[in-house]
C-alpha atoms as a PDB file:
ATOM      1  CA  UNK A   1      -1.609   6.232 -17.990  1.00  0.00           C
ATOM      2  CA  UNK A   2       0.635   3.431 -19.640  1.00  0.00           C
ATOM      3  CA  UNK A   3       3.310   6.120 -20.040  1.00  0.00           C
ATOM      4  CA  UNK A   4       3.172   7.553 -16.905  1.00  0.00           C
ATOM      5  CA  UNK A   5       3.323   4.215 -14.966  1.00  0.00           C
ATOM      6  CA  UNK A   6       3.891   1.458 -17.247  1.00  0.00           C
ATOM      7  CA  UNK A   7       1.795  -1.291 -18.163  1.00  0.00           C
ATOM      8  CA  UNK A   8       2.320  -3.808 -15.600  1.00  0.00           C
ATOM      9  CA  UNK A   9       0.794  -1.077 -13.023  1.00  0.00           C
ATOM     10  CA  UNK A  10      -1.773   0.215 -15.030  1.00  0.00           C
ATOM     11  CA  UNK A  11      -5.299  -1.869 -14.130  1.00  0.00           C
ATOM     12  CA  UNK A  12      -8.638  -2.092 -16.054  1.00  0.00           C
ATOM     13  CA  UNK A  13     -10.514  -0.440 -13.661  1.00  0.00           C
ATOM     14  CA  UNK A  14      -8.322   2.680 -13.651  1.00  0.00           C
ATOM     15  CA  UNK A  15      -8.624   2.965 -17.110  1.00  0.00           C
ATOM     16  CA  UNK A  16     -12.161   3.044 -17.529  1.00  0.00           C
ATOM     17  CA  UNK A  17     -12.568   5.607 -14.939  1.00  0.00           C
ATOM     18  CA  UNK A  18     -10.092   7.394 -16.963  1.00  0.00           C
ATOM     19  CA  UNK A  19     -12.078   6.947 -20.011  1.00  0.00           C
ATOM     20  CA  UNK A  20     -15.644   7.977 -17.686  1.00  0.00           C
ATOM     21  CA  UNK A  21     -17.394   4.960 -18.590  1.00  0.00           C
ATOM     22  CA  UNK A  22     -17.300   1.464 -16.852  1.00  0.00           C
ATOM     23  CA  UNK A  23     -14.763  -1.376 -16.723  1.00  0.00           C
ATOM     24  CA  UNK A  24     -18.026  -3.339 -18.602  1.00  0.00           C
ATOM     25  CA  UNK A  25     -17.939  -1.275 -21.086  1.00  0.00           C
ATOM     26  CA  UNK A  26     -14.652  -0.828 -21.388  1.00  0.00           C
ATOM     27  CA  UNK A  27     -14.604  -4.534 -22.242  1.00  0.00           C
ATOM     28  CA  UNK A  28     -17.663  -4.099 -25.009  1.00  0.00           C
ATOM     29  CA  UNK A  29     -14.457  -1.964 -27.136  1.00  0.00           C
ATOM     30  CA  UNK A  30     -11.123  -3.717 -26.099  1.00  0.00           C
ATOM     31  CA  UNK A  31     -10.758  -7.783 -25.343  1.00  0.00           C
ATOM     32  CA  UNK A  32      -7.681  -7.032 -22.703  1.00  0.00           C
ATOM     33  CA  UNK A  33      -5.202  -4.455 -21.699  1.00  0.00           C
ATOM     34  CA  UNK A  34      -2.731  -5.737 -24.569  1.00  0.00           C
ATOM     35  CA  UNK A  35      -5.675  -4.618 -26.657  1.00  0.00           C
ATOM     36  CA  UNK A  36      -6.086  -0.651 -25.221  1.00  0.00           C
ATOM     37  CA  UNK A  37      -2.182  -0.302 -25.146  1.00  0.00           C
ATOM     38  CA  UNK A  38      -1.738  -1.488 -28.703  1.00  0.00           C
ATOM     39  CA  UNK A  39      -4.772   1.169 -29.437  1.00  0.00           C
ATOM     40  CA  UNK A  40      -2.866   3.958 -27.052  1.00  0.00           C
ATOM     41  CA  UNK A  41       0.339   3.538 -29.128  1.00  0.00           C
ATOM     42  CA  UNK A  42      -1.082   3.893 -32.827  1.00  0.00           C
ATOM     43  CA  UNK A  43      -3.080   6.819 -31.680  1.00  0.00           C
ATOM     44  CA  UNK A  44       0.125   8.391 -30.569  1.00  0.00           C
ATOM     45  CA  UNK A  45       1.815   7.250 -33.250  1.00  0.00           C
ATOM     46  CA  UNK A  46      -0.939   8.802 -35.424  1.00  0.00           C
ATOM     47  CA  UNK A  47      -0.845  12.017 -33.680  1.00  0.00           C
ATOM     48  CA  UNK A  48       2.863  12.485 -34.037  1.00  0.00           C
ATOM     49  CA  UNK A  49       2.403  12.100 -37.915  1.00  0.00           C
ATOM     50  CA  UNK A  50      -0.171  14.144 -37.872  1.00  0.00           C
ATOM     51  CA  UNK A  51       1.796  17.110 -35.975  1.00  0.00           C
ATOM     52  CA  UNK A  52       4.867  16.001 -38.391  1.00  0.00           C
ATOM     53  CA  UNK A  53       2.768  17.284 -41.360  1.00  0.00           C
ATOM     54  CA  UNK A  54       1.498  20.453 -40.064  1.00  0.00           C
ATOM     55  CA  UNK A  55       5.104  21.557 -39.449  1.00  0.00           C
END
């Protein structure tokens, strides 16, 4: 979602229904939206490693 239409438009409530679960418990994993962006971009990060390796 953050890539597709940035941070600044991206809300909690959108993500969690993203994710299936609820904004609450979105907020038992991840303090803020900082929080779940920093998370998105390692796991990207870490997937385009990953694919890096298998070539």
């Amino acid at each position: 979602m953050f890539f597709k239409y940035g941070y600044k438009r991206v809300p909690m409530n959108e993500i969690a229904e993203a994710a299936g679960i609820s904004r609450a418990g979105l907020y038992l994993y991840f303090k803020n939206k900082e929080e779940i962006f920093n998370a998105a971009i390692v796991h990207h990060g870490d997937t385009l490693i990953e694919e890096i390796h298998l070539m």
